[in-house]
N, C-alpha and C. Protein backbone atom coordinates (compact mmCIF):
# COMPACT_ATOMS: atom_id res chain seq x y z
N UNK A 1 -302.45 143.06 267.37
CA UNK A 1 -301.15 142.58 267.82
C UNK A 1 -300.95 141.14 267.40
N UNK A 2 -299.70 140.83 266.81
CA UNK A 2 -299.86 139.66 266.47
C UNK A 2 -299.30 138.39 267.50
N UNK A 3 -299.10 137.22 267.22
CA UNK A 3 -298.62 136.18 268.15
C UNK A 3 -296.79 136.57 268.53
N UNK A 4 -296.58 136.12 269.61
CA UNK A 4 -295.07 136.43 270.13
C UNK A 4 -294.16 135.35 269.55
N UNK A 5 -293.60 135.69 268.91
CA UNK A 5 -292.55 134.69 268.17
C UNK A 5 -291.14 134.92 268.89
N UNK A 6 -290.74 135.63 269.82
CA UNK A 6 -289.63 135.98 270.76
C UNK A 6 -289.45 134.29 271.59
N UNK A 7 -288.40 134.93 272.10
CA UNK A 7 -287.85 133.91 273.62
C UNK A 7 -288.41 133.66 274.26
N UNK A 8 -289.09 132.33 274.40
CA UNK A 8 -290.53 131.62 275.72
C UNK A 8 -290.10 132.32 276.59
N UNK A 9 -288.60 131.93 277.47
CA UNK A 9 -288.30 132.29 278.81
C UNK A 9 -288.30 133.54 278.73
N UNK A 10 -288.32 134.75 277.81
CA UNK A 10 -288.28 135.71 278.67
C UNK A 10 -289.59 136.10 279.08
N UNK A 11 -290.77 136.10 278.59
CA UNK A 11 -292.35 135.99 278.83
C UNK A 11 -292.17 135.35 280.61
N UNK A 12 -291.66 134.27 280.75
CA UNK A 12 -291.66 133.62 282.87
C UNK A 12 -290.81 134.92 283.12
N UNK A 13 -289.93 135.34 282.70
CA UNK A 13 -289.15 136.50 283.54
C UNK A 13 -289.92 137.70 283.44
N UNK A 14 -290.73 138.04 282.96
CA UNK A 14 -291.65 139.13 282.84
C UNK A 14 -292.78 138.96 283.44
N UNK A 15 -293.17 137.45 283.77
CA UNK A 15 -294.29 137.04 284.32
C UNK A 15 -293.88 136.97 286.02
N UNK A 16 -292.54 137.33 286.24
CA UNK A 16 -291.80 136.84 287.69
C UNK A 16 -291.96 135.40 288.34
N UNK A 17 -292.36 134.44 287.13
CA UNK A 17 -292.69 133.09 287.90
C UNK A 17 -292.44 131.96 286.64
N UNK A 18 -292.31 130.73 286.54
CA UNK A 18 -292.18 129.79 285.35
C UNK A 18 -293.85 129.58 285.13
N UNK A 19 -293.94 129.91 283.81
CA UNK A 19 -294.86 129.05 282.88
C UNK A 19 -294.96 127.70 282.19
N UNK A 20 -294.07 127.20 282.30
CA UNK A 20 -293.99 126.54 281.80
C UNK A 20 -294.02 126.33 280.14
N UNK A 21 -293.71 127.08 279.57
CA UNK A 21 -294.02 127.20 278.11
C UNK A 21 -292.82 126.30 277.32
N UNK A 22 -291.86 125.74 277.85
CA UNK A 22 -291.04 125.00 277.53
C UNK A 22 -290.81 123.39 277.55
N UNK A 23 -291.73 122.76 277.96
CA UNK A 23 -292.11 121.65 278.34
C UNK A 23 -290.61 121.16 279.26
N UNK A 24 -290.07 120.19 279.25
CA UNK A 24 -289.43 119.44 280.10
C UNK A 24 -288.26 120.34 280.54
N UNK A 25 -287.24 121.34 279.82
CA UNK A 25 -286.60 122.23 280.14
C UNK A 25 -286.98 123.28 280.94
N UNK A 26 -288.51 123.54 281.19
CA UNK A 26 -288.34 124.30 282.21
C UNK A 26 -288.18 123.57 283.73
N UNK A 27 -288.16 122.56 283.93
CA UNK A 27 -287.67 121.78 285.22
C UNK A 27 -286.43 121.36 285.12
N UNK A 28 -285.60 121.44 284.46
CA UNK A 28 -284.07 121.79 284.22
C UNK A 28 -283.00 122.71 284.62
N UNK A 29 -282.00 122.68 285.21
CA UNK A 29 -280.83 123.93 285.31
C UNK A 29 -280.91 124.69 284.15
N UNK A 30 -280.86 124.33 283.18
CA UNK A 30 -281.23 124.84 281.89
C UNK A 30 -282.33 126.58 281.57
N UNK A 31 -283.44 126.31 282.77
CA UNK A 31 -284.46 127.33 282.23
C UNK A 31 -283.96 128.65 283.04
N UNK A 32 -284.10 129.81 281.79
CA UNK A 32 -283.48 130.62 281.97
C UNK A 32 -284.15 131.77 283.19
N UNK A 33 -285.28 131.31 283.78
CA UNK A 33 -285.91 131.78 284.84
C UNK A 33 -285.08 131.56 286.42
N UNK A 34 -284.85 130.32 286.07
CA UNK A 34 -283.96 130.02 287.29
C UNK A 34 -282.38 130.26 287.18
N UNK A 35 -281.98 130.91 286.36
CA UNK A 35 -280.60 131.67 286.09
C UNK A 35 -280.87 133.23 286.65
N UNK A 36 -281.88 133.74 285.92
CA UNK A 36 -282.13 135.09 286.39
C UNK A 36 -283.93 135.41 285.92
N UNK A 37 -283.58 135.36 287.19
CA UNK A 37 -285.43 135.66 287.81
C UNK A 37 -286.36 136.96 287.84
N UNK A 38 -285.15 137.97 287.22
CA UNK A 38 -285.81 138.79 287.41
C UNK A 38 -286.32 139.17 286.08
N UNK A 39 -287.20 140.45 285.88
CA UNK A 39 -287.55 140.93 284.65
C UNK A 39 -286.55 140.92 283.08
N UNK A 40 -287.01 140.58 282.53
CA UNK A 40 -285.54 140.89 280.69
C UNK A 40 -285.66 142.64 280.68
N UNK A 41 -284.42 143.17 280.53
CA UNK A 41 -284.46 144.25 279.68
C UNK A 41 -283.60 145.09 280.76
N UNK A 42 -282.86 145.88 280.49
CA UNK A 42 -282.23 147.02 281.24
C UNK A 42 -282.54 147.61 282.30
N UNK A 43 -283.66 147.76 282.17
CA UNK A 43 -284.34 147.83 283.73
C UNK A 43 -284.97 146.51 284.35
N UNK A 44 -284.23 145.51 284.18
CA UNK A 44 -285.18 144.09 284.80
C UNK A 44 -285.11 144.07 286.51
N UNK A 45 -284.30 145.01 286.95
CA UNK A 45 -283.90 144.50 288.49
C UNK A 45 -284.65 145.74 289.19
N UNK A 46 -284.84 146.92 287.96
CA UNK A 46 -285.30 147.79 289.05
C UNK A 46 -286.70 147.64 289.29
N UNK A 47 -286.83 148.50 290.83
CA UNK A 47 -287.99 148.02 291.86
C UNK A 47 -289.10 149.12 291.14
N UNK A 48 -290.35 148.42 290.69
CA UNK A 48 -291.40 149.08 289.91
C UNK A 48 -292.64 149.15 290.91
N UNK A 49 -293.51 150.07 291.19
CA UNK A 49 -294.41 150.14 291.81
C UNK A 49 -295.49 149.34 291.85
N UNK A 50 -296.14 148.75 292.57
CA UNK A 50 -297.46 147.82 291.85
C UNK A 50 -298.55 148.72 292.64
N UNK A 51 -299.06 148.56 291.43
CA UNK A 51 -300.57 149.38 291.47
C UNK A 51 -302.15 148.18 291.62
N UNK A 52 -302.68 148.36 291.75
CA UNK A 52 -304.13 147.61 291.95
C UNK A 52 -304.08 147.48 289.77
N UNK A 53 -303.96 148.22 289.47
CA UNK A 53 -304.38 148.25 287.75
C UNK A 53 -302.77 147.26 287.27
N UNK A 54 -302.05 147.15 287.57
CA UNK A 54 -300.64 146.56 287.10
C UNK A 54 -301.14 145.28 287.74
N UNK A 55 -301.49 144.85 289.17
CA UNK A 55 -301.69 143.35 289.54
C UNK A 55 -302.43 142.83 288.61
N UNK A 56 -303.89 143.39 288.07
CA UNK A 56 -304.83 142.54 287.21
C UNK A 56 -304.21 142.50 285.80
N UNK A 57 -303.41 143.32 285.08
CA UNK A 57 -302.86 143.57 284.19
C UNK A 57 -301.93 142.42 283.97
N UNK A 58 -301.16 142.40 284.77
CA UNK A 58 -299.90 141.09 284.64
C UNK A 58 -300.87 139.25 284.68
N UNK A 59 -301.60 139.81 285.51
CA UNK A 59 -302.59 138.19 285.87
C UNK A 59 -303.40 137.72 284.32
N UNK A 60 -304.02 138.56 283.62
CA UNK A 60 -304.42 138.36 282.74
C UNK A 60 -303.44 137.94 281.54
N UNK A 61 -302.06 139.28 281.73
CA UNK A 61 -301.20 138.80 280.42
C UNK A 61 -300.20 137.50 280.70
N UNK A 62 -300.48 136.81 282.03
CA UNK A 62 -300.07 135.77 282.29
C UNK A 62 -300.95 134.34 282.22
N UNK A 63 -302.17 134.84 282.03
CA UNK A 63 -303.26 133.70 281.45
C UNK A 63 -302.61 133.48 280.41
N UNK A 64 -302.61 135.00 279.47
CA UNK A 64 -302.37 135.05 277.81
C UNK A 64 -301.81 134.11 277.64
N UNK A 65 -300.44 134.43 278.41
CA UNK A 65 -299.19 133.53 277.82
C UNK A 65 -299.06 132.42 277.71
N UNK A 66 -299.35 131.57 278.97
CA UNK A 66 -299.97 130.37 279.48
C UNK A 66 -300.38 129.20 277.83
N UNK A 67 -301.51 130.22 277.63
CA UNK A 67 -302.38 129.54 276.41
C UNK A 67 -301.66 129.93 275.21
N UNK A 68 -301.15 130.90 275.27
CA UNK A 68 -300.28 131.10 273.65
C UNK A 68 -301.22 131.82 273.22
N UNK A 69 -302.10 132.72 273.13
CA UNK A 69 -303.39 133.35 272.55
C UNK A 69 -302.55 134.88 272.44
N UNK A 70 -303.36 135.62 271.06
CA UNK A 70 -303.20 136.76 271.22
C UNK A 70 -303.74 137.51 271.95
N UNK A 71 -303.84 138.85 271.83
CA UNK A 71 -304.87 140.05 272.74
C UNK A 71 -306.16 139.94 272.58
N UNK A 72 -306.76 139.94 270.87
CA UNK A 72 -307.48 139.94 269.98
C UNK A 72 -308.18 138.54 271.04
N UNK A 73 -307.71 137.42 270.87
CA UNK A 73 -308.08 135.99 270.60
C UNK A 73 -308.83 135.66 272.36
N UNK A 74 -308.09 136.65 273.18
CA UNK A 74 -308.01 136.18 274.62
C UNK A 74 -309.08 137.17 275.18
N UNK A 75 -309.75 138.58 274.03
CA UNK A 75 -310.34 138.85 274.39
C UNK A 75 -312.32 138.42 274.06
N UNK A 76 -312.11 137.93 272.87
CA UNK A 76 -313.14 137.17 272.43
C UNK A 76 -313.42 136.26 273.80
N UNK A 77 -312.36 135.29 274.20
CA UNK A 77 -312.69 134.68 274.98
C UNK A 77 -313.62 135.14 276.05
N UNK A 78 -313.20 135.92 276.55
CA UNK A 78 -313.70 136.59 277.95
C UNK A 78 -314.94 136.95 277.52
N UNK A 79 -315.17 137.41 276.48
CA UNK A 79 -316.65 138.45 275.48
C UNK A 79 -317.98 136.96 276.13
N UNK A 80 -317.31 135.81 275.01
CA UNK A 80 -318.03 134.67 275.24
C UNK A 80 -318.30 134.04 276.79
N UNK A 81 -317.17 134.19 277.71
CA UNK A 81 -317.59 133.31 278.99
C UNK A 81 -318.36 134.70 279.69
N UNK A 82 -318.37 135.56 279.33
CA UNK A 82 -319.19 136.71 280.14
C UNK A 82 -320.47 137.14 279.82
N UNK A 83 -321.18 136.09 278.23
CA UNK A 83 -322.37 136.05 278.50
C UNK A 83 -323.04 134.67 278.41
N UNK A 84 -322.35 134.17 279.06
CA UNK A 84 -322.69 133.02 279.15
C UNK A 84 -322.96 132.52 280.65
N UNK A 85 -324.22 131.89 281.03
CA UNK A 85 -324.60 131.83 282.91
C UNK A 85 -323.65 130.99 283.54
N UNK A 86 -323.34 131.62 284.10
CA UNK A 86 -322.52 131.14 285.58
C UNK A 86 -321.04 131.72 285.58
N UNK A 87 -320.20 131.39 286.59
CA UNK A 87 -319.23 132.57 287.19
C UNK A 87 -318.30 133.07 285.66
N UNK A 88 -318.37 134.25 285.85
CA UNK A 88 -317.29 134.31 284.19
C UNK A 88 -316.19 134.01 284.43
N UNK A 89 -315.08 134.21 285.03
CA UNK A 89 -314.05 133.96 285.41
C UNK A 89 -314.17 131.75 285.37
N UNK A 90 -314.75 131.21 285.63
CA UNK A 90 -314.42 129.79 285.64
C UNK A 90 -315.07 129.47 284.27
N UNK A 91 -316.21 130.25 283.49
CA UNK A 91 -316.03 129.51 282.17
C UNK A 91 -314.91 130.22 281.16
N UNK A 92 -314.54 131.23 281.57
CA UNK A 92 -313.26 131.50 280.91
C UNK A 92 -312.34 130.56 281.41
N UNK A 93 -312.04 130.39 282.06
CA UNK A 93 -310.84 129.06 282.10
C UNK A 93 -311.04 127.88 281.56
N UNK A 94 -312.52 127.74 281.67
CA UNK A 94 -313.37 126.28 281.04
C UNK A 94 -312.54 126.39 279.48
N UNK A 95 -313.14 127.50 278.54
CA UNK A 95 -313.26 127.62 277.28
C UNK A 95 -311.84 127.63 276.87
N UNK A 96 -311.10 128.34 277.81
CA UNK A 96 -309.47 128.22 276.96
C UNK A 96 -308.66 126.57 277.51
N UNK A 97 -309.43 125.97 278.60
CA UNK A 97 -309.30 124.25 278.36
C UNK A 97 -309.54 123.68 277.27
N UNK A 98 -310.71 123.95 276.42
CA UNK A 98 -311.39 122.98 275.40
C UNK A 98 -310.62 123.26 274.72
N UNK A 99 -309.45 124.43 274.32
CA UNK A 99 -309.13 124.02 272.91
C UNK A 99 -308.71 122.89 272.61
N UNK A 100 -308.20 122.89 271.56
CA UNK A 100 -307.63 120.94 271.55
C UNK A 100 -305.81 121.48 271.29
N UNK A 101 -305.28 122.44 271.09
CA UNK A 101 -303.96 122.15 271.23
C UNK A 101 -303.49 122.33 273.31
N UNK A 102 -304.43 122.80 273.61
CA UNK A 102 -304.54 122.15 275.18
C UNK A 102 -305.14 121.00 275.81
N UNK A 103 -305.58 120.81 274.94
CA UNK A 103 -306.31 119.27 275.75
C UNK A 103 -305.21 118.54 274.68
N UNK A 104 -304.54 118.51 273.77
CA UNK A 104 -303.47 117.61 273.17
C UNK A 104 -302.47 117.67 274.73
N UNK A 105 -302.34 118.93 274.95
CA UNK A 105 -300.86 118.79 275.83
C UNK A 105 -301.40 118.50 277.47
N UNK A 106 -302.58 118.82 277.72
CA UNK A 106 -303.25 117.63 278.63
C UNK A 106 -302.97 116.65 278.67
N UNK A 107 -302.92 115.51 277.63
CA UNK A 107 -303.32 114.51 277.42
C UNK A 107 -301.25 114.06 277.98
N UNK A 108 -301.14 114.74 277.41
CA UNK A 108 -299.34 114.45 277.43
C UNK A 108 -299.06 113.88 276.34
N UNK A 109 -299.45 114.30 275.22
CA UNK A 109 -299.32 114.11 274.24
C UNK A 109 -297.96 115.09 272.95
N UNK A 110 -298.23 115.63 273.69
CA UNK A 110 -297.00 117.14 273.30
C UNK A 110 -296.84 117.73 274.73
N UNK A 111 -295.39 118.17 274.35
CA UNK A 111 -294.40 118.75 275.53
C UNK A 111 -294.62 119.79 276.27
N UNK A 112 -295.59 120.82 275.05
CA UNK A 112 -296.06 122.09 275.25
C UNK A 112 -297.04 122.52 274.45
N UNK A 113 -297.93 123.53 275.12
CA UNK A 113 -298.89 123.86 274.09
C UNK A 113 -298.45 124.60 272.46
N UNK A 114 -297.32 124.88 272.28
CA UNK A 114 -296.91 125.50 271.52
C UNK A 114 -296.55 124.00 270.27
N UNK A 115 -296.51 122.80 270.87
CA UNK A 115 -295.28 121.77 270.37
C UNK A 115 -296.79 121.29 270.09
N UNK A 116 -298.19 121.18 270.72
CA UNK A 116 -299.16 120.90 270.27
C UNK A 116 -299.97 121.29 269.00
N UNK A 117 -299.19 122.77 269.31
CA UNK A 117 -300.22 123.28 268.03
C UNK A 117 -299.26 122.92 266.73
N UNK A 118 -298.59 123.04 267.11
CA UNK A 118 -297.29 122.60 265.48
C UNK A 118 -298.32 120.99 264.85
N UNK A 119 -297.84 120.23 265.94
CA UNK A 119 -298.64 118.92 265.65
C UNK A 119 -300.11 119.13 265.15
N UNK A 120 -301.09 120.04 265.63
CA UNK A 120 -302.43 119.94 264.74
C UNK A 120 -302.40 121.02 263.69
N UNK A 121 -301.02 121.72 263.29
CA UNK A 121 -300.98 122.45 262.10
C UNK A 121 -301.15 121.78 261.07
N UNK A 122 -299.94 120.83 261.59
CA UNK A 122 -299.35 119.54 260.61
C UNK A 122 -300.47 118.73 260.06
N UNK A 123 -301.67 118.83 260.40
CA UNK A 123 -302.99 118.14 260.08
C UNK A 123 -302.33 116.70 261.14
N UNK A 124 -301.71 116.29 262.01
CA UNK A 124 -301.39 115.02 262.49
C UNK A 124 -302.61 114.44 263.61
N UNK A 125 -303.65 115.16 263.69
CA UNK A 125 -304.90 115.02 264.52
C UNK A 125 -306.14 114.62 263.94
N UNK A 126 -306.51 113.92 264.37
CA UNK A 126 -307.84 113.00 264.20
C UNK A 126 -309.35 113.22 265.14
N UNK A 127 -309.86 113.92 264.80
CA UNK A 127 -310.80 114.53 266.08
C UNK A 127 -312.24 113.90 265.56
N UNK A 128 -312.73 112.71 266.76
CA UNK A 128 -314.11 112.20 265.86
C UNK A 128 -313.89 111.79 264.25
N UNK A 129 -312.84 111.17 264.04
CA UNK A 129 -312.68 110.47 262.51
C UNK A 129 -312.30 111.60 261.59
N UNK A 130 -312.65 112.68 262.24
CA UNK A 130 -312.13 114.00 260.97
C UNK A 130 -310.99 115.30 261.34
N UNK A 131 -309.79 114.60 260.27
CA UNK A 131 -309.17 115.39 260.20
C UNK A 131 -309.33 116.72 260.67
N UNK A 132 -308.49 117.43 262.03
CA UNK A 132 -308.66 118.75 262.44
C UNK A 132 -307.22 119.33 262.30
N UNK A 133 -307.19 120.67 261.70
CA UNK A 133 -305.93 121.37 261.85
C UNK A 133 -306.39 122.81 262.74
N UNK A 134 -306.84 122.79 263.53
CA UNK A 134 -307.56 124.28 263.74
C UNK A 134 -307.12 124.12 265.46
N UNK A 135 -306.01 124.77 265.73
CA UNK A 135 -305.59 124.15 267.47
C UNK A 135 -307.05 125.59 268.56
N UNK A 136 -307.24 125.56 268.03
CA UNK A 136 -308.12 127.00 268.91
C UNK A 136 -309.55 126.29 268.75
N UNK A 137 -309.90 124.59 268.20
CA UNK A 137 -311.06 124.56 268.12
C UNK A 137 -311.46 124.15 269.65
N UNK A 138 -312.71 124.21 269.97
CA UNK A 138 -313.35 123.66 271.05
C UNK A 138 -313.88 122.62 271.46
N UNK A 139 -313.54 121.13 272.19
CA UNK A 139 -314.13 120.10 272.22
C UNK A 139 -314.85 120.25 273.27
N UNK A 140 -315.88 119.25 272.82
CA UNK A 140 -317.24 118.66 273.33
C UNK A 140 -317.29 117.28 274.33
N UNK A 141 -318.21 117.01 275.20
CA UNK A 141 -318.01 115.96 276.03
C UNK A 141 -317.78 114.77 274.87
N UNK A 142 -317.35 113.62 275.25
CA UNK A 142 -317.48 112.33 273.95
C UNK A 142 -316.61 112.58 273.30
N UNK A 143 -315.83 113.66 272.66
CA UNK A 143 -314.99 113.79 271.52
C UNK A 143 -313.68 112.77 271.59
N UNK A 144 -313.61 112.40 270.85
CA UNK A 144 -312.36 111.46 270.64
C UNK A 144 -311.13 111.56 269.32
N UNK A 145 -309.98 112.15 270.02
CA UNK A 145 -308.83 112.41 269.18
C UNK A 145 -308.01 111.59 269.39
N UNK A 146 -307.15 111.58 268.24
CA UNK A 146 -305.92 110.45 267.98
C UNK A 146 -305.20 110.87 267.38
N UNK A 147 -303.59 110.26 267.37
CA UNK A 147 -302.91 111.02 266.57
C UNK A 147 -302.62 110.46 265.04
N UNK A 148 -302.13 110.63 263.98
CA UNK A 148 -302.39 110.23 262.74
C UNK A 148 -301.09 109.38 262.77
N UNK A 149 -300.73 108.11 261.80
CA UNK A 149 -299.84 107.07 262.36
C UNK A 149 -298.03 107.77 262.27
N UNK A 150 -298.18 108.64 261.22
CA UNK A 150 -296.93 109.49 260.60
C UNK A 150 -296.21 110.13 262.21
N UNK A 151 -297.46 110.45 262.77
CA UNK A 151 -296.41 111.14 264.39
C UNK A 151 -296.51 110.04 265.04
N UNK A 152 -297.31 109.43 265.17
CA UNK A 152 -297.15 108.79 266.42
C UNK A 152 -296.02 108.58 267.32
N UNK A 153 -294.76 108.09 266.45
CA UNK A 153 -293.57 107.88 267.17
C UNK A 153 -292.91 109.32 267.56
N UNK A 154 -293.41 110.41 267.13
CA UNK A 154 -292.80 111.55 267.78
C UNK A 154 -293.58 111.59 269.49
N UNK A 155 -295.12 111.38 269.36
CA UNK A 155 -296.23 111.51 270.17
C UNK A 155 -295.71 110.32 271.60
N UNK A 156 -295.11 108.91 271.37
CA UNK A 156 -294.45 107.97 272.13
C UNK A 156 -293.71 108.49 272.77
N UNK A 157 -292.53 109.44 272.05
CA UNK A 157 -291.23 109.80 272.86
C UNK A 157 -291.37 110.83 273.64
N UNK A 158 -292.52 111.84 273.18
CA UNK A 158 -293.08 112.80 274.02
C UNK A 158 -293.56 112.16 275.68
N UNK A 159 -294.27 111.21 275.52
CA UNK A 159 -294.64 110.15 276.62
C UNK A 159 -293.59 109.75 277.31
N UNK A 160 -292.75 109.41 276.76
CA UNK A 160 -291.51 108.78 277.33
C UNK A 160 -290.83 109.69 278.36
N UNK A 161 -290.56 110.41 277.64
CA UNK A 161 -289.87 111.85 277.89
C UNK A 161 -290.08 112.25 279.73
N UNK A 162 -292.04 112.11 279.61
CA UNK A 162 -292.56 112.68 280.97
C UNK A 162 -293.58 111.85 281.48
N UNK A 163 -292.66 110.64 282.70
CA UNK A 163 -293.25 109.23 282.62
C UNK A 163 -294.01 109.88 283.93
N UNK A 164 -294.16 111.03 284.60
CA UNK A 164 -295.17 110.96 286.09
C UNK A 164 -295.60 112.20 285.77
N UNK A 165 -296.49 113.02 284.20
CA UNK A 165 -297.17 113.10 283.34
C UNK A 165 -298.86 112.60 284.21
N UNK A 166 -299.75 113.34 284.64
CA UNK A 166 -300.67 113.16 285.19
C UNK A 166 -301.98 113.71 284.01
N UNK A 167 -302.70 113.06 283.75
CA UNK A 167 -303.72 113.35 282.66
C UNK A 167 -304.92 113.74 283.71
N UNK A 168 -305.38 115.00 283.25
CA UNK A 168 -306.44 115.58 284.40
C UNK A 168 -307.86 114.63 284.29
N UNK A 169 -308.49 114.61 285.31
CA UNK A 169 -309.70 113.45 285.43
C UNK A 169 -310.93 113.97 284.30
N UNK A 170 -310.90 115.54 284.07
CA UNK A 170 -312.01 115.65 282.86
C UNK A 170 -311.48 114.88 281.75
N UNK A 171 -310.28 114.43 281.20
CA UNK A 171 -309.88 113.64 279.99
C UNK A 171 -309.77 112.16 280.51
N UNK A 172 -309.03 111.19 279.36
CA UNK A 172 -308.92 109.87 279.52
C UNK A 172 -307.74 109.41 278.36
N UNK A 173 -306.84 109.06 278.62
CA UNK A 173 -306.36 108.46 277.91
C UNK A 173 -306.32 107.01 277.40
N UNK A 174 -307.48 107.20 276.31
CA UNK A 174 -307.80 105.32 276.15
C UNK A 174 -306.84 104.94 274.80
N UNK A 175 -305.59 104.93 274.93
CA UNK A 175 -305.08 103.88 273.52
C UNK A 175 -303.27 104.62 273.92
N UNK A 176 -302.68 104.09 273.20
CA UNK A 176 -300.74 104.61 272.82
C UNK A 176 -301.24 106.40 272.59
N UNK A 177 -302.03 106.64 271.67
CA UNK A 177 -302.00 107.63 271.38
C UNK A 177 -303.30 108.05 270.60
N UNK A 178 -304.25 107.98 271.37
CA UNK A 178 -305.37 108.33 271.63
C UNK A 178 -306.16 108.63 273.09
N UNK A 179 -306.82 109.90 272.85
CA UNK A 179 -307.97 109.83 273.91
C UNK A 179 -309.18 110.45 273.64
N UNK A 180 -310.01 110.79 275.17
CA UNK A 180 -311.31 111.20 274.97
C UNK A 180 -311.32 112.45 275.83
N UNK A 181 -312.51 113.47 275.76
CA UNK A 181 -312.70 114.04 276.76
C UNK A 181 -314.45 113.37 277.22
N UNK A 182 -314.07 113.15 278.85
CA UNK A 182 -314.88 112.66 279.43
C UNK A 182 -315.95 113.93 279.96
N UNK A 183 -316.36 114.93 280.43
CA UNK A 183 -316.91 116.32 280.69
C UNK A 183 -315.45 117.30 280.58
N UNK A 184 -316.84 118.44 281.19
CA UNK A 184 -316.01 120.03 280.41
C UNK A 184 -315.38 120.04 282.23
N UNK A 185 -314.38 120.89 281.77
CA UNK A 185 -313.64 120.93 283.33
C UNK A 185 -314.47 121.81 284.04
N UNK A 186 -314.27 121.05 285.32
CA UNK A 186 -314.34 122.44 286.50
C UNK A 186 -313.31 123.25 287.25
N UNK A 187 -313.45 123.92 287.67
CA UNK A 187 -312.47 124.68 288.09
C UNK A 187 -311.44 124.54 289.38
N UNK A 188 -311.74 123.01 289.83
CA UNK A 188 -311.06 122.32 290.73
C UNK A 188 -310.32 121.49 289.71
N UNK A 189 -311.13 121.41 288.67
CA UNK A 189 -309.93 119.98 287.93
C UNK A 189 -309.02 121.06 287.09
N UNK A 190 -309.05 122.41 286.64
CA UNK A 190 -308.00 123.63 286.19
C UNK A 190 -307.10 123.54 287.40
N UNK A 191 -305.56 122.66 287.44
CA UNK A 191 -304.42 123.27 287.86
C UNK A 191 -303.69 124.50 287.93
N UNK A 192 -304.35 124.99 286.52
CA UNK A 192 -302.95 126.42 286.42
C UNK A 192 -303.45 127.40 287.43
N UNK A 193 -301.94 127.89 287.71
CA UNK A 193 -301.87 128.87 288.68
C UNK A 193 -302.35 130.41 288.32
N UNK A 194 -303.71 130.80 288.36
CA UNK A 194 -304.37 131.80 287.71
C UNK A 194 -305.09 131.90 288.36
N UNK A 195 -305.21 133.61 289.31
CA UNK A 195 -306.63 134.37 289.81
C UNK A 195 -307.25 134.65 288.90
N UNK A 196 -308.44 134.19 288.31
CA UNK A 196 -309.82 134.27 286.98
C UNK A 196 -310.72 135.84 287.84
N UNK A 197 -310.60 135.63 288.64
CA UNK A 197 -311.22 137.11 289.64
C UNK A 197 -310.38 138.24 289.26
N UNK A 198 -309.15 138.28 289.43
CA UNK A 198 -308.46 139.43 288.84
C UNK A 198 -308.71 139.84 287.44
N UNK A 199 -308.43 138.72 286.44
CA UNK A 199 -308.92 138.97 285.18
C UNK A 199 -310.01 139.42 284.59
N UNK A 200 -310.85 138.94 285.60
CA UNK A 200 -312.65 139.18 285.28
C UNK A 200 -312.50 140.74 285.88
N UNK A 201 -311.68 141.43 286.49
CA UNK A 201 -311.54 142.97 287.22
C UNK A 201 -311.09 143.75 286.76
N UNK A 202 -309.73 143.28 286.03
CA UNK A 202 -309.08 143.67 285.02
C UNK A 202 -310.29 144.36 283.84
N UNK A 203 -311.10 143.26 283.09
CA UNK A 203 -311.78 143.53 281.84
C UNK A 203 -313.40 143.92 282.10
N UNK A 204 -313.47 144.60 283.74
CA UNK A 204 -314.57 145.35 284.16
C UNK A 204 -314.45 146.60 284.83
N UNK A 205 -313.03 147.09 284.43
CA UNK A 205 -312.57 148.32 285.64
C UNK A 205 -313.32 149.12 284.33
């Protein structure tokens, strides 16, 4: 299956909640979640049964979305935090933190993870002195990214844009437009609104 190139908002109306996948417009009159809340499609209003297999189902394809990952991409993930020691469900959330077009939009550096990855397509990222275009790579404690001087002034107005913008305590923002990651997150410093237990139930039923 490949990546969703459709309408962000209709993914929150299918998700029954905002994702945020829009950066500053989804806290706007503007986002089309808060026009109509319910499901997209001809049947969006009618009342659908929830099953124990549909709750973990939606929780997971609402991680997906979250991160922008395909099926393929989101299931590797899980492969890796499930043999790896300690709870699977929190190093799966760990591992889809490290990428760097999420730790870019961590940083508040881009609007959205989507507006992040454009920016490290663009080669406009500096990761440890070397050029990175790869938004799915994984950073390491110490790593230090910056943005290349050509964005910067896009990277400023992004800042501007979202002045009470909170940078999570596993990162640091040391420069205009640079930072570090200080450790790997824990699962108190993961904000997003995601049961990792459902998902981990979901991909063990």
């Amino acid at each position: 299956m490949g990546r969703y190139t459709g309408p962000a908002c209709k993914l929150c109306r299918r998700e029954g909640e905002k994702l945020f996948l829009k950066g500053d417009k989804c806290a706007t009159d503007k986002c089309a979640f808060a026009r109509r809340s319910y499901a997209p499609g001809q049947h969006g209003k009618t009342r659908i049964k929830v099953s124990e297999y549909r709750i973990r189902l939606r929780e997971k394809q609402k991680a997906r979305r979250i991160y922008g990952l395909t099926e393929g991409q989101f299931a590797r993930y899980f492969d890796i935090a499930s043999s790896t020691k300690g709870a699977t469900g929190e190093k799966l959330l760990q591992l889809l933190e490290r990428r760097l077009d999420n730790v870019l939009f961590r940083l508040g550096f881009a609007p959205s993870r989507q507006g992040a990855r454009q920016i490290i397509r663009n080669g406009g990222i500096v990761l440890n002195n070397i050029k990175m275009n790869i938004p799915s790579h994984l950073v390491n404690v110490n790593d230090v990214l910056s943005v290349k001087p050509r964005l910067e002034k896009l990277v400023k107005e992004t800042i501007e844009k979202a002045p009470d913008h909170v940078c999570p305590s596993w990162l640091s923002v040391t420069g205009p437009t640079t930072g570090k990651v200080l450790k790997l997150p824990s699962r108190e410093e993961i904000d997003t609104n995601l049961s990792e237990l459902l998902i981990v139930e979901y991909y063990s039923r």
